[in-house]
Protein backbone atom coordinates (compact mmCIF):
# COMPACT_ATOMS: atom_id res chain seq x y z
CA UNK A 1 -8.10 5.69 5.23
CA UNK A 2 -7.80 3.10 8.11
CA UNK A 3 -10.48 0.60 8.10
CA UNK A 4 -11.42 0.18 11.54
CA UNK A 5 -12.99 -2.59 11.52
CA UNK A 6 -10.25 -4.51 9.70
CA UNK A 7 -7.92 -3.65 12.33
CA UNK A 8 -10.61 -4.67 15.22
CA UNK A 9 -10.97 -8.00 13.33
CA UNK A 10 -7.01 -8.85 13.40
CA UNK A 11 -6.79 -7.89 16.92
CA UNK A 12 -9.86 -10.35 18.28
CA UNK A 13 -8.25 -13.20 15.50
CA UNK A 14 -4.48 -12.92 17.01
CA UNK A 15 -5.86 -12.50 20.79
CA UNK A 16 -8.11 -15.60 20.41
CA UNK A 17 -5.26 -17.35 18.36
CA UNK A 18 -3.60 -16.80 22.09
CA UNK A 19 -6.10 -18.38 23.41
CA UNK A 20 -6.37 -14.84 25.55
CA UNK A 21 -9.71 -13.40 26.94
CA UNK A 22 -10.65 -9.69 26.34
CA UNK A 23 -9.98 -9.06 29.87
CA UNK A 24 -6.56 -10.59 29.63
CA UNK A 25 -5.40 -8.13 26.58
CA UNK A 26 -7.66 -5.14 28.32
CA UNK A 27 -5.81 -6.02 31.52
CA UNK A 28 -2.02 -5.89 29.88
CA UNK A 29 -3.09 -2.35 27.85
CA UNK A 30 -4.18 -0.98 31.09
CA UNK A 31 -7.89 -0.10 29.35
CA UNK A 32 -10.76 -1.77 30.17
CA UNK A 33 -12.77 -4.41 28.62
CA UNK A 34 -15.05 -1.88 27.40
CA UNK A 35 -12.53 -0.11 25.51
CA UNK A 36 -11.15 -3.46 23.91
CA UNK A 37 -14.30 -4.73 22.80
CA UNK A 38 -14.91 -1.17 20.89
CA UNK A 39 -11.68 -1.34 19.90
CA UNK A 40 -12.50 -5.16 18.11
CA UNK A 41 -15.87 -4.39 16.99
CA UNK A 42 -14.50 -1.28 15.31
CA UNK A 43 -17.24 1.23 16.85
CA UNK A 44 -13.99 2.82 18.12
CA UNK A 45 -10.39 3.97 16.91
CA UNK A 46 -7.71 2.69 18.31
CA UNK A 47 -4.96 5.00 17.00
CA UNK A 48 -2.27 5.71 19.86
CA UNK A 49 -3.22 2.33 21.51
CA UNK A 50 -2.45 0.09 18.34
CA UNK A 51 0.85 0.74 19.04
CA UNK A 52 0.46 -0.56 22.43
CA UNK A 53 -2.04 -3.25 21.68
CA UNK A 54 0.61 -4.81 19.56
CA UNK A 55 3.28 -4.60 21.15
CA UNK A 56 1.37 -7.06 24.05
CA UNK A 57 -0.17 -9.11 22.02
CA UNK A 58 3.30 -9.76 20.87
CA UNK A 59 4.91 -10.24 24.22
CA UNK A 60 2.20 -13.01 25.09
CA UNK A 61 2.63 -15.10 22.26
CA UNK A 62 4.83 -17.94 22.74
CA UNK A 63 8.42 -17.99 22.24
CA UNK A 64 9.52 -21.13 19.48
């Protein structure tokens, strides 16, 4: 079973690590902050969108 909250966790870590707001990562997925900060907090799944999520979080981080 997916542990929600683990997953919400990682995703607030790695976007502050970016130095990103929510509305910065909310703005790239196309959801709103809202969404995100369920989505973080684990109150809500983020299934089809972790796909997504990562794949933006990805394309802000910095390139070494």
């Amino acid at each position: 079973m997916i542990d929600f909250q683990k997953v919400g966790n990682r995703i607030a870590s790695y976007r502050k690590s970016l130095s990103m707001t929510q509305d910065d990562l909310a703005n790239q997925l196309y959801v709103s902050r809202q969404a995100l900060s369920k989505w973080e907090n684990g109150s809500s799944a983020v299934y089809g969108n972790l796909k997504l999520c990562t794949s933006a979080i990805e394309k802000s981080s910095p390139k070494y």
